[in-house]
C-alpha atoms as a PDB file:
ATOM      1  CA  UNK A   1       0.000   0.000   0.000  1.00  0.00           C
ATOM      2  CA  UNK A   2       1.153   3.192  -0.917  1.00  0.00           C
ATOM      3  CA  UNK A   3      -0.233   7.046  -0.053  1.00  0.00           C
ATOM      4  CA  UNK A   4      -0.340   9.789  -2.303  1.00  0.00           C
ATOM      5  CA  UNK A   5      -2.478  13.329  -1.845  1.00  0.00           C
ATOM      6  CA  UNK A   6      -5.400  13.542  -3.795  1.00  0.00           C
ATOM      7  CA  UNK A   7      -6.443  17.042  -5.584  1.00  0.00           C
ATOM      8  CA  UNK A   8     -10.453  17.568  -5.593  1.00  0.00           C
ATOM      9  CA  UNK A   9     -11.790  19.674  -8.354  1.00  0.00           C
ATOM     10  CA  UNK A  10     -15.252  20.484  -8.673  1.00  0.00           C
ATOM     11  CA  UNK A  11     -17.255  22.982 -11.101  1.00  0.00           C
ATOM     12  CA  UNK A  12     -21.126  22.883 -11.926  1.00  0.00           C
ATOM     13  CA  UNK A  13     -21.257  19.996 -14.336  1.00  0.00           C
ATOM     14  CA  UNK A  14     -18.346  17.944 -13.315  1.00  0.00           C
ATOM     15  CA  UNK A  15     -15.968  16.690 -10.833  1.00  0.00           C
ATOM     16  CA  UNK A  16     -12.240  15.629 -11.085  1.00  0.00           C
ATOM     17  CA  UNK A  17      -9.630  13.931  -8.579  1.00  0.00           C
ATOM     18  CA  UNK A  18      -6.062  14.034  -9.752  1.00  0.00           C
ATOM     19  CA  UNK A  19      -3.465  11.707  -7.837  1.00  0.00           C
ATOM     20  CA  UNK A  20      -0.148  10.824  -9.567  1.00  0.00           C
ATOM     21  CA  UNK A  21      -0.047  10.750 -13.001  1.00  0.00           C
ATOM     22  CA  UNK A  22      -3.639   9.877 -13.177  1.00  0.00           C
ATOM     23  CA  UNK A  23      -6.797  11.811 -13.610  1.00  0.00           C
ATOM     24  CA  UNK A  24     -10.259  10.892 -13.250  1.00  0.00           C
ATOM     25  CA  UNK A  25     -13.096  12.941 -14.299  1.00  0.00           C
ATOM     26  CA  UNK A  26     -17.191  12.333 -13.947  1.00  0.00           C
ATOM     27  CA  UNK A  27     -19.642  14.300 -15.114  1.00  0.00           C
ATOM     28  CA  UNK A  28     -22.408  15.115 -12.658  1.00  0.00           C
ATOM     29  CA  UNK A  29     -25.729  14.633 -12.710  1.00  0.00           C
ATOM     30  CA  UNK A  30     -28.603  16.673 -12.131  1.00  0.00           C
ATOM     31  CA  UNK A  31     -31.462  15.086 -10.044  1.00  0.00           C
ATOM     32  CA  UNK A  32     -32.263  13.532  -7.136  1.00  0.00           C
ATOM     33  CA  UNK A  33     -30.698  10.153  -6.452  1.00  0.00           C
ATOM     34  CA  UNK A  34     -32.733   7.004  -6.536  1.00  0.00           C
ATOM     35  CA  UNK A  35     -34.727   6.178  -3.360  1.00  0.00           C
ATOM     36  CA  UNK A  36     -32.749   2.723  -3.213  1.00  0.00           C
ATOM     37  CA  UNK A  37     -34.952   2.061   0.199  1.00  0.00           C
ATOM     38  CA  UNK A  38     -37.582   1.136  -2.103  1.00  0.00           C
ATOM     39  CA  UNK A  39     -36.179  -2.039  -3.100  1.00  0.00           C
ATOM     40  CA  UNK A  40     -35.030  -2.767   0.419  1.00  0.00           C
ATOM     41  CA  UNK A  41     -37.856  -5.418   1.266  1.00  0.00           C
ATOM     42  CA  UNK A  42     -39.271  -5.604   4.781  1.00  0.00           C
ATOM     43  CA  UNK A  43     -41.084  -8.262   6.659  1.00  0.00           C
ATOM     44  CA  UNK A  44     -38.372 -10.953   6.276  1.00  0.00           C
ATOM     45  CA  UNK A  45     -38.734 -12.342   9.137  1.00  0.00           C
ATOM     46  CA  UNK A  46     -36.912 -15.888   8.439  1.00  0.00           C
ATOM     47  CA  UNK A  47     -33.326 -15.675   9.581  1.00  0.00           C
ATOM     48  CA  UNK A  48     -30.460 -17.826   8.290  1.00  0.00           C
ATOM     49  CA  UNK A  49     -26.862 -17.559   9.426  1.00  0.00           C
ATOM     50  CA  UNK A  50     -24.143 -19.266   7.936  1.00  0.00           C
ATOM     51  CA  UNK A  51     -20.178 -19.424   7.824  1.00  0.00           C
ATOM     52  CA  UNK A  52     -18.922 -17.173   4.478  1.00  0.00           C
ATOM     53  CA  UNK A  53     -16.535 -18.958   3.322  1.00  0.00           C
ATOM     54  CA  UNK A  54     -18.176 -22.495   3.619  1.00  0.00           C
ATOM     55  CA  UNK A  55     -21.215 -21.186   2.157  1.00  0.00           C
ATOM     56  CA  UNK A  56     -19.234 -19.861  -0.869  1.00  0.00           C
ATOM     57  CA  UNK A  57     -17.031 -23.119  -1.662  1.00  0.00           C
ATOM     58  CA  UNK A  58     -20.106 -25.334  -1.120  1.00  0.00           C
ATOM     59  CA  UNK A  59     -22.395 -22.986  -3.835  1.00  0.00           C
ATOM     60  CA  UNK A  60     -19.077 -22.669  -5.887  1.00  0.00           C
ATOM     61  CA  UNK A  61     -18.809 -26.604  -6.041  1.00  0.00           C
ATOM     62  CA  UNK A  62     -23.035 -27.577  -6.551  1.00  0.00           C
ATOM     63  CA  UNK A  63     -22.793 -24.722  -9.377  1.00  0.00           C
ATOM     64  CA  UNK A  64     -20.196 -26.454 -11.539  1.00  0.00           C
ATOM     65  CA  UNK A  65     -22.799 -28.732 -12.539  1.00  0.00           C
ATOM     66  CA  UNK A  66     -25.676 -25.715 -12.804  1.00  0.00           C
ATOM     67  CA  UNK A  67     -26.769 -25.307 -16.557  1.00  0.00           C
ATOM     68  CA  UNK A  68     -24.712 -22.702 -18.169  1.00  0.00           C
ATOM     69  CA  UNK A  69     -27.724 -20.820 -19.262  1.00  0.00           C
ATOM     70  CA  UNK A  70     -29.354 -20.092 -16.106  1.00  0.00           C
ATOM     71  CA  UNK A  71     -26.446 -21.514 -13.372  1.00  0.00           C
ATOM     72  CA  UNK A  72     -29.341 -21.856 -10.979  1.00  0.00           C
ATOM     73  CA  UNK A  73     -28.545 -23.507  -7.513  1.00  0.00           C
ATOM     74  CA  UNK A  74     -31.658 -24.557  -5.374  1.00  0.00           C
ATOM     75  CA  UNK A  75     -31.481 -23.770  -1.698  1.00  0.00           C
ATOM     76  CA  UNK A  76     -33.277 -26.531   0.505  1.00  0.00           C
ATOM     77  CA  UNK A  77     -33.479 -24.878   4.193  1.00  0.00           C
ATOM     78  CA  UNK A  78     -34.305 -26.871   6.637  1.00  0.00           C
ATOM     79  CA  UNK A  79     -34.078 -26.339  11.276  1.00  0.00           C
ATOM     80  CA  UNK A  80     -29.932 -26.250  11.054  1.00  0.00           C
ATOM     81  CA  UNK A  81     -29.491 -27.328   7.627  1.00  0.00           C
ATOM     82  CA  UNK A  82     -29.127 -25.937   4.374  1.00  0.00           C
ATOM     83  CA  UNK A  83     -29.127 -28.594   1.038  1.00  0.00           C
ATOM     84  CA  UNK A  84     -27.828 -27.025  -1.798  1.00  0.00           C
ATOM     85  CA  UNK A  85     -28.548 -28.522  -5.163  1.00  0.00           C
ATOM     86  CA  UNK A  86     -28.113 -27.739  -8.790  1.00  0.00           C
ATOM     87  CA  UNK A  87     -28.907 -30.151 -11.923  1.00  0.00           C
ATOM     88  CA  UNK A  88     -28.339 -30.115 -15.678  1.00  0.00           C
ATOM     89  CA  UNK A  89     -28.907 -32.644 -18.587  1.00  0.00           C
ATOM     90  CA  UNK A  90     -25.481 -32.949 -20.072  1.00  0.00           C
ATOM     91  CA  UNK A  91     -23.601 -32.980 -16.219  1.00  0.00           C
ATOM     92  CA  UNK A  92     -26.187 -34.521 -14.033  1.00  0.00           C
ATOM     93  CA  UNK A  93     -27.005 -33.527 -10.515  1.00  0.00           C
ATOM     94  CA  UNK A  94     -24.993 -32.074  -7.300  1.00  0.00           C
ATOM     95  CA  UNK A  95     -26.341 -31.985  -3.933  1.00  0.00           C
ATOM     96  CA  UNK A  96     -24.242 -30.635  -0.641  1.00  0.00           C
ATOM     97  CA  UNK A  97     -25.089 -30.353   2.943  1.00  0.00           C
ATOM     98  CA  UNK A  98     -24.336 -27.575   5.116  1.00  0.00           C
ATOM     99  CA  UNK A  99     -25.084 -26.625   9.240  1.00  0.00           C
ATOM    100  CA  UNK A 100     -26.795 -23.428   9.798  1.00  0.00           C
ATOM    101  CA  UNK A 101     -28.118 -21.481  12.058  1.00  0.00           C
ATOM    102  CA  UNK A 102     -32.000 -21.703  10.896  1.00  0.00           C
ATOM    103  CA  UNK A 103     -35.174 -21.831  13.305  1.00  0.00           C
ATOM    104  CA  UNK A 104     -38.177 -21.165  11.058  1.00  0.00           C
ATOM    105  CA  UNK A 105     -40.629 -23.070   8.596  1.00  0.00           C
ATOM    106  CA  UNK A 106     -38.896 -25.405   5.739  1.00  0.00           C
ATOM    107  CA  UNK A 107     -37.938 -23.181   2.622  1.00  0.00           C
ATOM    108  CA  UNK A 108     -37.020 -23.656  -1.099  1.00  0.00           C
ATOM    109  CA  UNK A 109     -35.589 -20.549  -2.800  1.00  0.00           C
ATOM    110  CA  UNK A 110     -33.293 -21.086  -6.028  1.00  0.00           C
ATOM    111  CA  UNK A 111     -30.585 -18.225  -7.258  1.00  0.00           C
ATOM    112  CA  UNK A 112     -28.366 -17.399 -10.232  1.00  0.00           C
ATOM    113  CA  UNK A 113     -25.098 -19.066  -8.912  1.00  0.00           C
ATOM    114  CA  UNK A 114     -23.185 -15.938  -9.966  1.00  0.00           C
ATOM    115  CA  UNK A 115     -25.064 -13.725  -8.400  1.00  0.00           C
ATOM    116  CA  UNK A 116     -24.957 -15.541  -4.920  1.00  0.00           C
ATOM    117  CA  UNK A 117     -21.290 -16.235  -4.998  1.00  0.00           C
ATOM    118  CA  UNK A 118     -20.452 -12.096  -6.300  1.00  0.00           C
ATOM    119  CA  UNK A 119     -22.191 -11.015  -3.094  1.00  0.00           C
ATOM    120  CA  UNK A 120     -20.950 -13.908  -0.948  1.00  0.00           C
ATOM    121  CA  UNK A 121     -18.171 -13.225  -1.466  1.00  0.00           C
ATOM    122  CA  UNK A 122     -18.244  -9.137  -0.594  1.00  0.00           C
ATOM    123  CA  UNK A 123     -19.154 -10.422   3.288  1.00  0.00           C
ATOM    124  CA  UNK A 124     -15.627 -10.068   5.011  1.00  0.00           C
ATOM    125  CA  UNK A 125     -16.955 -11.129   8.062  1.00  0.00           C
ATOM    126  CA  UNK A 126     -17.200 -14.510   9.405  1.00  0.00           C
ATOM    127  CA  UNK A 127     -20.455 -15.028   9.197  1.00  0.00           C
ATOM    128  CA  UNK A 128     -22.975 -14.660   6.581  1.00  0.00           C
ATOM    129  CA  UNK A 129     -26.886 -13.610   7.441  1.00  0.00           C
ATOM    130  CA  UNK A 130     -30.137 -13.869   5.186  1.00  0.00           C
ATOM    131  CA  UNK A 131     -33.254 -12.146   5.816  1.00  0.00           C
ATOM    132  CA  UNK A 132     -36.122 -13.602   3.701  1.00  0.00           C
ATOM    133  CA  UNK A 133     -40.279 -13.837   3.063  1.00  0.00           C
ATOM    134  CA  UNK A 134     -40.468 -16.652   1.247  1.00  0.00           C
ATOM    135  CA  UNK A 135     -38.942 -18.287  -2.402  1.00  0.00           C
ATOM    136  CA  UNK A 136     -40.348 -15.399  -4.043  1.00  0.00           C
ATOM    137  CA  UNK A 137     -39.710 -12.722  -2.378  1.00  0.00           C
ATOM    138  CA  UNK A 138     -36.068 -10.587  -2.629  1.00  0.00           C
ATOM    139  CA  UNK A 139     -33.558 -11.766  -0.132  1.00  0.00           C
ATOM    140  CA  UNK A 140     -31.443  -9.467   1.697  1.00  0.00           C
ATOM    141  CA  UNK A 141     -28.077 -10.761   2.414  1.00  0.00           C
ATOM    142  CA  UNK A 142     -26.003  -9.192   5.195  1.00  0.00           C
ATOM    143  CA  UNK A 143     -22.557  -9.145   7.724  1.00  0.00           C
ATOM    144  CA  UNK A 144     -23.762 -10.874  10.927  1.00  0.00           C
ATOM    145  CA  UNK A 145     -21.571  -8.258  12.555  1.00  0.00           C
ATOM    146  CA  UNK A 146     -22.254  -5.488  10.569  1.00  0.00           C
ATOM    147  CA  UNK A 147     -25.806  -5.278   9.513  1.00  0.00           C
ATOM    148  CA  UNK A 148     -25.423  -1.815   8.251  1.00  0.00           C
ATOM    149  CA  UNK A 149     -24.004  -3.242   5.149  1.00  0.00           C
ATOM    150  CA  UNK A 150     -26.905  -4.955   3.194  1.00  0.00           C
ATOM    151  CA  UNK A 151     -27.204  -6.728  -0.585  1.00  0.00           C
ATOM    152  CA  UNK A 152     -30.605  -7.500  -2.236  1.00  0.00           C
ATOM    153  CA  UNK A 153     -30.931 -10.509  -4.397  1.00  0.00           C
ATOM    154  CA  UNK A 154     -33.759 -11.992  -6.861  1.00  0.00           C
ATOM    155  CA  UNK A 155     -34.636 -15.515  -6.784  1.00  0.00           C
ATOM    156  CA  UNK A 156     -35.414 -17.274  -9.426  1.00  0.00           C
ATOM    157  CA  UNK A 157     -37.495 -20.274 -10.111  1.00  0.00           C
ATOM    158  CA  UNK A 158     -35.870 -23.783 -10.035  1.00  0.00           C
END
């Protein structure tokens, strides 16, 4: 890691930071910004916690055999235990078992393997943490020890 000072410049239509021998500029916008609460879901009341980086290598590993076109991955939850499952024609079928932390009503939500593992993967904590409604509802994934920082994800049907 390395320091260097960084030289703000703004005017009325565009902003530019200068470090080095680099220069970035953007061009600002004129507006309000998006009310991103919106799509912020609430009243998902089932919890899930799980360990990051067993979470990730298990959905990484069921996903290999996912179909490329939709590289779904079916989430069976279960009281302590998530089954995670993905199937195509050509490769056949891939099932793994993990312990979690789950107290609620049996639930099967499927998910574009991508997308799961690009925001698994974000969590730097320990501990991963899943608010949800139900399979067809958004599911809001989240630090167990830092809720503040929240990702919303679409499932998908499987």
């Amino acid at each position: 890691e390395t320091t260097a000072d960084i030289a703000v410049g703004l005017s009325e239509t565009k902003i530019r930071f200068s470090f080095e021998d680099t220069v970035l500029t953007s061009k600002l916008i004129d507006g309000t910004f998006p009310d991103y609460q919106r799509v912020i879901p609430e009243g998902n009341d089932k919890k899930l916690d799980v360990e990051t980086k067993g979470f990730a290598a298990a959905v990484d590993r069921v996903s290999a055999i996912s179909s490329e076109k939709s590289r779904a991955v079916k989430l069976n939850i279960a009281s302590g235990i998530l089954t995670l499952s993905a199937s195509s024609p050509e490769d056949g079928r891939a099932t793994e078992e993990i312990e979690v932390d789950y107290q609620g009503d049996v639930l099967e939500v499927g998910f574009n393997a991508g997308y799961l593992l690009d925001i698994v993967r974000q969590i730097e904590g320990s501990n991963a943490r899943m608010l949800m409604a139900d399979a067809a509802s958004p599911t809001i994934f989240s630090e167990v020890d830092d809720p503040g920082v929240l990702y919303v994800l679409m499932p998908m049907r499987v």
